[in-house]
Protein backbone atom coordinates (compact mmCIF):
# COMPACT_ATOMS: atom_id res chain seq x y z
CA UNK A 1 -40.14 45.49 35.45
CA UNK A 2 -40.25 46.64 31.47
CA UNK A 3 -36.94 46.65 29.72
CA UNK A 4 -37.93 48.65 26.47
CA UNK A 5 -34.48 49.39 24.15
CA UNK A 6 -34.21 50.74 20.69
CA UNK A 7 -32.35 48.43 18.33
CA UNK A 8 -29.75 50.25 15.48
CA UNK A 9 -26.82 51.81 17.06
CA UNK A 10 -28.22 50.98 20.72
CA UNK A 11 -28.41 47.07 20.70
CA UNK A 12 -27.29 46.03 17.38
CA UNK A 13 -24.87 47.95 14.93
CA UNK A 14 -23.78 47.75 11.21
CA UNK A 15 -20.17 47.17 10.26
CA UNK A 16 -19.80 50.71 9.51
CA UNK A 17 -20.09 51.30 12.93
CA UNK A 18 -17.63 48.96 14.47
CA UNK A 19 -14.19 49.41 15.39
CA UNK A 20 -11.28 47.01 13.99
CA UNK A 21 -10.46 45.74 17.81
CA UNK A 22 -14.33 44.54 17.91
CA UNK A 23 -14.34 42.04 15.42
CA UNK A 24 -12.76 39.52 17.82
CA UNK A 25 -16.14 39.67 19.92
CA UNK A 26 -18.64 39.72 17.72
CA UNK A 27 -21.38 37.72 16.11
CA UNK A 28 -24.12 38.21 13.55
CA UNK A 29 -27.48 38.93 14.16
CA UNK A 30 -28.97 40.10 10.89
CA UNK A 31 -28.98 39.19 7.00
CA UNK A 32 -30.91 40.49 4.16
CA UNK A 33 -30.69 38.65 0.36
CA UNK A 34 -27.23 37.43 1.90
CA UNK A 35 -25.53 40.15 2.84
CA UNK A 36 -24.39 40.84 6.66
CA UNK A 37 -26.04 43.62 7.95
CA UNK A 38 -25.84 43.86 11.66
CA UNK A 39 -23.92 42.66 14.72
CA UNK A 40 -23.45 42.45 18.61
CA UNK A 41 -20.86 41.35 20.70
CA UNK A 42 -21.69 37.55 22.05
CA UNK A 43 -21.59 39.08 25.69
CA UNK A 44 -24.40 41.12 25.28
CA UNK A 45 -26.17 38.09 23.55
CA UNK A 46 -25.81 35.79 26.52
CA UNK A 47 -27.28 38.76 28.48
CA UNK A 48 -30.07 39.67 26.40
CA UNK A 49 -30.91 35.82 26.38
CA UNK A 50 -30.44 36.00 29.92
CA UNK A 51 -32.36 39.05 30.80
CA UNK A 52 -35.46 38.09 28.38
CA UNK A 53 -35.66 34.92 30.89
CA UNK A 54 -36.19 37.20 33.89
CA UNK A 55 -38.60 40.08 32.61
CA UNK A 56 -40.50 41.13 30.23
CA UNK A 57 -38.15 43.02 27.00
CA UNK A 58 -39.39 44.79 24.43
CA UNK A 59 -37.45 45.33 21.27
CA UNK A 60 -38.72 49.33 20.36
CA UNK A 61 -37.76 49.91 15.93
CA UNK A 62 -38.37 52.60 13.77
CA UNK A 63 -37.89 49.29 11.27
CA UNK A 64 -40.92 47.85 9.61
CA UNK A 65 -42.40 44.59 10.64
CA UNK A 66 -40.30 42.72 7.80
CA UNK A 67 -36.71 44.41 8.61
CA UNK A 68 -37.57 43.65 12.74
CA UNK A 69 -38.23 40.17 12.11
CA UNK A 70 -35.03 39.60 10.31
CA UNK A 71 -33.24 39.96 13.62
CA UNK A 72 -33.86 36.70 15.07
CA UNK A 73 -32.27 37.24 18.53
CA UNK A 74 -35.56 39.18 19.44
CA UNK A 75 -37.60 36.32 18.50
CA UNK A 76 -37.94 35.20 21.92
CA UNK A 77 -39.54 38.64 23.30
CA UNK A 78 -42.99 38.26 23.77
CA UNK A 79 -43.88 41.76 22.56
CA UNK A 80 -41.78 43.98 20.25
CA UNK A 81 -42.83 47.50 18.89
CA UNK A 82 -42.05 48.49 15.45
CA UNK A 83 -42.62 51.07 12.54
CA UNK A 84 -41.87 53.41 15.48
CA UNK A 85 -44.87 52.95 17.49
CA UNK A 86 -47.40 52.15 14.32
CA UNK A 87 -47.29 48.65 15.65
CA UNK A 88 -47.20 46.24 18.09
CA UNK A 89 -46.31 42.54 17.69
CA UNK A 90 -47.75 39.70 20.08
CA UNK A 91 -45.64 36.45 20.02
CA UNK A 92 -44.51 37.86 16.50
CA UNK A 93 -48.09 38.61 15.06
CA UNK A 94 -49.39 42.08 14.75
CA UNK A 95 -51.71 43.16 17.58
CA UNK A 96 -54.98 43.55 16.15
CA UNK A 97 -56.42 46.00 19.05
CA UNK A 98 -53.74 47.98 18.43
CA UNK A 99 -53.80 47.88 14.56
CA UNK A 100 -57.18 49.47 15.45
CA UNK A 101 -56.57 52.13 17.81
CA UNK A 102 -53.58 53.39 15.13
CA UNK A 103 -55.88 53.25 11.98
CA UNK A 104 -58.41 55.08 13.56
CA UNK A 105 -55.58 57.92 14.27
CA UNK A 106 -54.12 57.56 10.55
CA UNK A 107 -57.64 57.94 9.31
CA UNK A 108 -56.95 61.95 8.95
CA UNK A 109 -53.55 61.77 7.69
CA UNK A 110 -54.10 59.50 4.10
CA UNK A 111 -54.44 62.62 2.10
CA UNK A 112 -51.60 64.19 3.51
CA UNK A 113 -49.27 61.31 3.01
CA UNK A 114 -49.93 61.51 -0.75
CA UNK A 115 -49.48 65.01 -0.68
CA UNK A 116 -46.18 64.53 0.76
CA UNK A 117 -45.10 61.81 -0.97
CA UNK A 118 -45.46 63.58 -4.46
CA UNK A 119 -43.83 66.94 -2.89
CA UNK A 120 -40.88 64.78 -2.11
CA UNK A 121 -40.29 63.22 -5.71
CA UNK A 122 -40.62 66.32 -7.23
CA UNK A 123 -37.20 66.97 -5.39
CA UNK A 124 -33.76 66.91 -6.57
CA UNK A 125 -32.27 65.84 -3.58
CA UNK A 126 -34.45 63.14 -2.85
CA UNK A 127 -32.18 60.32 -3.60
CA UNK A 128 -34.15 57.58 -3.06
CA UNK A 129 -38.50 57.51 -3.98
CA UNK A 130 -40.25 58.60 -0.18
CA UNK A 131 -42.76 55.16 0.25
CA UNK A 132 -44.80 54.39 3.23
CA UNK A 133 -43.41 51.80 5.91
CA UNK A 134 -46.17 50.00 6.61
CA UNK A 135 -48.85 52.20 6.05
CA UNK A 136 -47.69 54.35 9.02
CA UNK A 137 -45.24 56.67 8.20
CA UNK A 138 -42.75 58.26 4.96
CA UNK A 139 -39.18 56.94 4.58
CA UNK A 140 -37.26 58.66 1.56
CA UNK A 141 -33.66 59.01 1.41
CA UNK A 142 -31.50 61.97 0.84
CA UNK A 143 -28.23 62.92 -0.56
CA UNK A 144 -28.59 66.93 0.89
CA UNK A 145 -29.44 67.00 4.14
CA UNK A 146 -29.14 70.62 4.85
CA UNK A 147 -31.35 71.19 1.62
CA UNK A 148 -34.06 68.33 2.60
CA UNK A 149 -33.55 69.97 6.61
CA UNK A 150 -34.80 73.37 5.26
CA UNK A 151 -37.86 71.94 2.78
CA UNK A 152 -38.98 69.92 5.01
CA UNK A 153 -39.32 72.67 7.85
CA UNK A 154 -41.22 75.28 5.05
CA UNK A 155 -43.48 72.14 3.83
CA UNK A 156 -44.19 70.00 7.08
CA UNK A 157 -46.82 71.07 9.30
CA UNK A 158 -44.84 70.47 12.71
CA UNK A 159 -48.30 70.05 14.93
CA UNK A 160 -49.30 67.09 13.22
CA UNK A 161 -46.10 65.89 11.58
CA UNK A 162 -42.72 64.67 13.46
CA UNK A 163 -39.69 64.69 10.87
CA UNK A 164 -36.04 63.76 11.67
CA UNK A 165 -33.04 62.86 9.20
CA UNK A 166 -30.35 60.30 9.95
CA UNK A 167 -27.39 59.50 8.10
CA UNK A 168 -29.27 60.72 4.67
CA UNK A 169 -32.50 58.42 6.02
CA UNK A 170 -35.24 61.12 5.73
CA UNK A 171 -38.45 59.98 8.20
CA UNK A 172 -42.11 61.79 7.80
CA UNK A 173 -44.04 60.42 11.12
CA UNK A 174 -47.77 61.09 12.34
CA UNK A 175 -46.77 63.13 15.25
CA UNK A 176 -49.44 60.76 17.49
CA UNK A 177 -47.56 57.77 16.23
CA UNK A 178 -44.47 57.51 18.53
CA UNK A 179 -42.57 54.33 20.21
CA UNK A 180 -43.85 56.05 23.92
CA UNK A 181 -47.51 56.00 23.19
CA UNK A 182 -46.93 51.68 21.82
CA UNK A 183 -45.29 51.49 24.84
CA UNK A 184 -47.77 53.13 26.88
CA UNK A 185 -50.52 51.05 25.96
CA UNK A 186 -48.42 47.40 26.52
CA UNK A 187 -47.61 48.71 29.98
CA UNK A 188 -51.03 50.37 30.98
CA UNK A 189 -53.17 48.51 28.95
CA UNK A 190 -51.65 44.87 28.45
CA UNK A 191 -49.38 44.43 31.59
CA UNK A 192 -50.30 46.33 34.32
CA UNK A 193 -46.46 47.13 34.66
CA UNK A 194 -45.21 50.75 35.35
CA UNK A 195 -41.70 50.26 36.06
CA UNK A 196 -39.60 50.58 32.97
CA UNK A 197 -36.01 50.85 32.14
CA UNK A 198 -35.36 52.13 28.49
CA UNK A 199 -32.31 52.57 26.12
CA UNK A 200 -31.51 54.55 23.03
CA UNK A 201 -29.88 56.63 20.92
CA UNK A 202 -31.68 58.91 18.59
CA UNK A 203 -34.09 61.76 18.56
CA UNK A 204 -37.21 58.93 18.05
CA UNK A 205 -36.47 57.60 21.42
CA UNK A 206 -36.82 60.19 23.40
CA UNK A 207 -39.99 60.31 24.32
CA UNK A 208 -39.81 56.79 25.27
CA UNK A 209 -36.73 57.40 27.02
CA UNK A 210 -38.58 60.34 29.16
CA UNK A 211 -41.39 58.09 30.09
CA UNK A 212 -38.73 55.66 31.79
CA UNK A 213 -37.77 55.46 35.50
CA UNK A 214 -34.48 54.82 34.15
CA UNK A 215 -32.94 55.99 30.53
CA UNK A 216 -29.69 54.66 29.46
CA UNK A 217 -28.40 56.51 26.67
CA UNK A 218 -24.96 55.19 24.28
CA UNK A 219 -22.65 58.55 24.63
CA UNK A 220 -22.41 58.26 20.52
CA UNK A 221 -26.23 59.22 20.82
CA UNK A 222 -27.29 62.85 19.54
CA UNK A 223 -29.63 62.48 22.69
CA UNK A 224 -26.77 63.01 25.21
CA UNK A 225 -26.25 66.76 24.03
CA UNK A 226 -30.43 67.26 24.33
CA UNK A 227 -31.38 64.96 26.99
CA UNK A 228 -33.41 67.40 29.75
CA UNK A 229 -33.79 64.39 32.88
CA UNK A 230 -36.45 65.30 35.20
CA UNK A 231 -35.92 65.21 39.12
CA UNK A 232 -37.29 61.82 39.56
CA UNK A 233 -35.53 59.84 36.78
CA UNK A 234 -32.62 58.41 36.45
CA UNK A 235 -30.32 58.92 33.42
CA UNK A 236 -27.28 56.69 32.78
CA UNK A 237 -24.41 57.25 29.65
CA UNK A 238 -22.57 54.37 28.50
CA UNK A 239 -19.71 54.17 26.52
CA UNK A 240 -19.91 54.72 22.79
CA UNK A 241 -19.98 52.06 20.46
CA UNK A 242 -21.20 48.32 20.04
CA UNK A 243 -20.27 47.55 23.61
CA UNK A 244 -22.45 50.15 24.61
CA UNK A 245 -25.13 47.19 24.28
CA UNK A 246 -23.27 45.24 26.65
CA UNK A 247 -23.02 48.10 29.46
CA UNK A 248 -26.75 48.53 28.98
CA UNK A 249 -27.90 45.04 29.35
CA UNK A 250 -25.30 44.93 32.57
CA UNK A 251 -26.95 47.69 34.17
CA UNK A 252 -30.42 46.45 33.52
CA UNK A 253 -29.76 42.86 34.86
CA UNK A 254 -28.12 44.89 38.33
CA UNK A 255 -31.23 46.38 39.03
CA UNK A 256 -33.17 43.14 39.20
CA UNK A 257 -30.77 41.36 41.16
């Protein structure tokens, strides 16, 4: 069995998004130039230490390689996906068949992500310069979303480009770059292993979340409103929140027992 979970606002969350009660039951995961950045509650640690003892989890992050690794309580996973599917770390190194297979799909898309790029600093309500994460996709940041929403769908060409915005974070993916088709491959290609169990929140993860047996989704997720389960899979919605994490982790560790 493959647990595969998305990490901000399904495992780990910001202070921003934590209630005063959950203070009392939480610890911190992630830092960055000395300034706390994200949490979980020390129950779903011990499970998540637990659980990565039984079978085989992989951490699944829009985050680049360098934000991913600054969340040390994934350390221990063998393989983690990041940059949203762009790439896929072995015992914290970057997979170099992989690396390969994704630069031969980015090979098309280099003049198109300059293109892009300048389009999007031409514009007002670009608040913060678009620059690519990791060579595999454009992050910008916006301070209009409805504006940048309505741009981007004239600009983007939508059968070769995916493009989402989240709290103000504007994202410009390769629409062949996705955290299902990393997964894919570790399962198919790297572990023989079919069964998978996967968690998230947002509109990245839901490919992944439809190539699952089971898909546990936090109810705070904009997925629970758009979520279309097929008849053989099995959805699950948790409570909102940071102990959402802990529900999750529960569920996964009952279904190996």
């Amino acid at each position: 069995m493959i647990f595969a979970t998305d990490l901000d606002r399904t495992m780990i969350y910001s202070k921003r998004f934590l209630k005063e009660v959950d203070s009392y039951d939480i610890m911190l995961v992630e830092t960055s130039g000395g300034k706390e950045i994200s949490y979980m509650s020390k129950q779903a640690i011990q499970k998540l230490e637990l659980l990565t003892k039984k079978i085989q989890v992989i951490p699944v992050t829009t985050r680049s390689v360098e934000q991913f690794k600054r969340v040390s309580i994934f350390a221990k996973c063998e393989y983690a996906i990041t940059s949203n599917g762009g790439i896929i770390l072995y015992k914290g190194e970057i997979l170099e068949e992989w690396e390969e297979v994704i630069n031969k799909i980015l090979k098309p898309y280099e003049k198109s992500f300059k293109e892009i790029i300048q389009l999007l600093n031409k514009q007002k309500f670009i608040t913060r310069k678009p620059s690519l994460v990791d060579d595999k996709f454009i992050f910008a940041k916006t301070d209009d979303v409805k504006i940048c929403e309505e741009f981007l769908q004239k600009t983007i060409n939508k059968n070769i480009w995916n493009y989402t915005i989240q709290n103000k974070k504007v994202y410009v993916i390769p629409k062949k770059i996705t955290k299902k088709v990393a997964l894919n491959y570790i399962c198919t290609k790297l572990l023989n292993d079919y069964e998978v169990i996967a968690s998230g929140d947002g509109p990245m993860d839901l490919e992944m979340l439809e190539y699952a047996k089971t898909a546990i989704i936090p109810k705070h997720g904009s997925l629970c409103s758009m979520y279309s389960r097929s008849d053989k899979q099995k959805v699950i919605i948790v409570e909102d929140g940071i102990n959402a994490a802990n529900e999750i982790l529960s569920i996964v560790l009952d279904s190996i027992k």
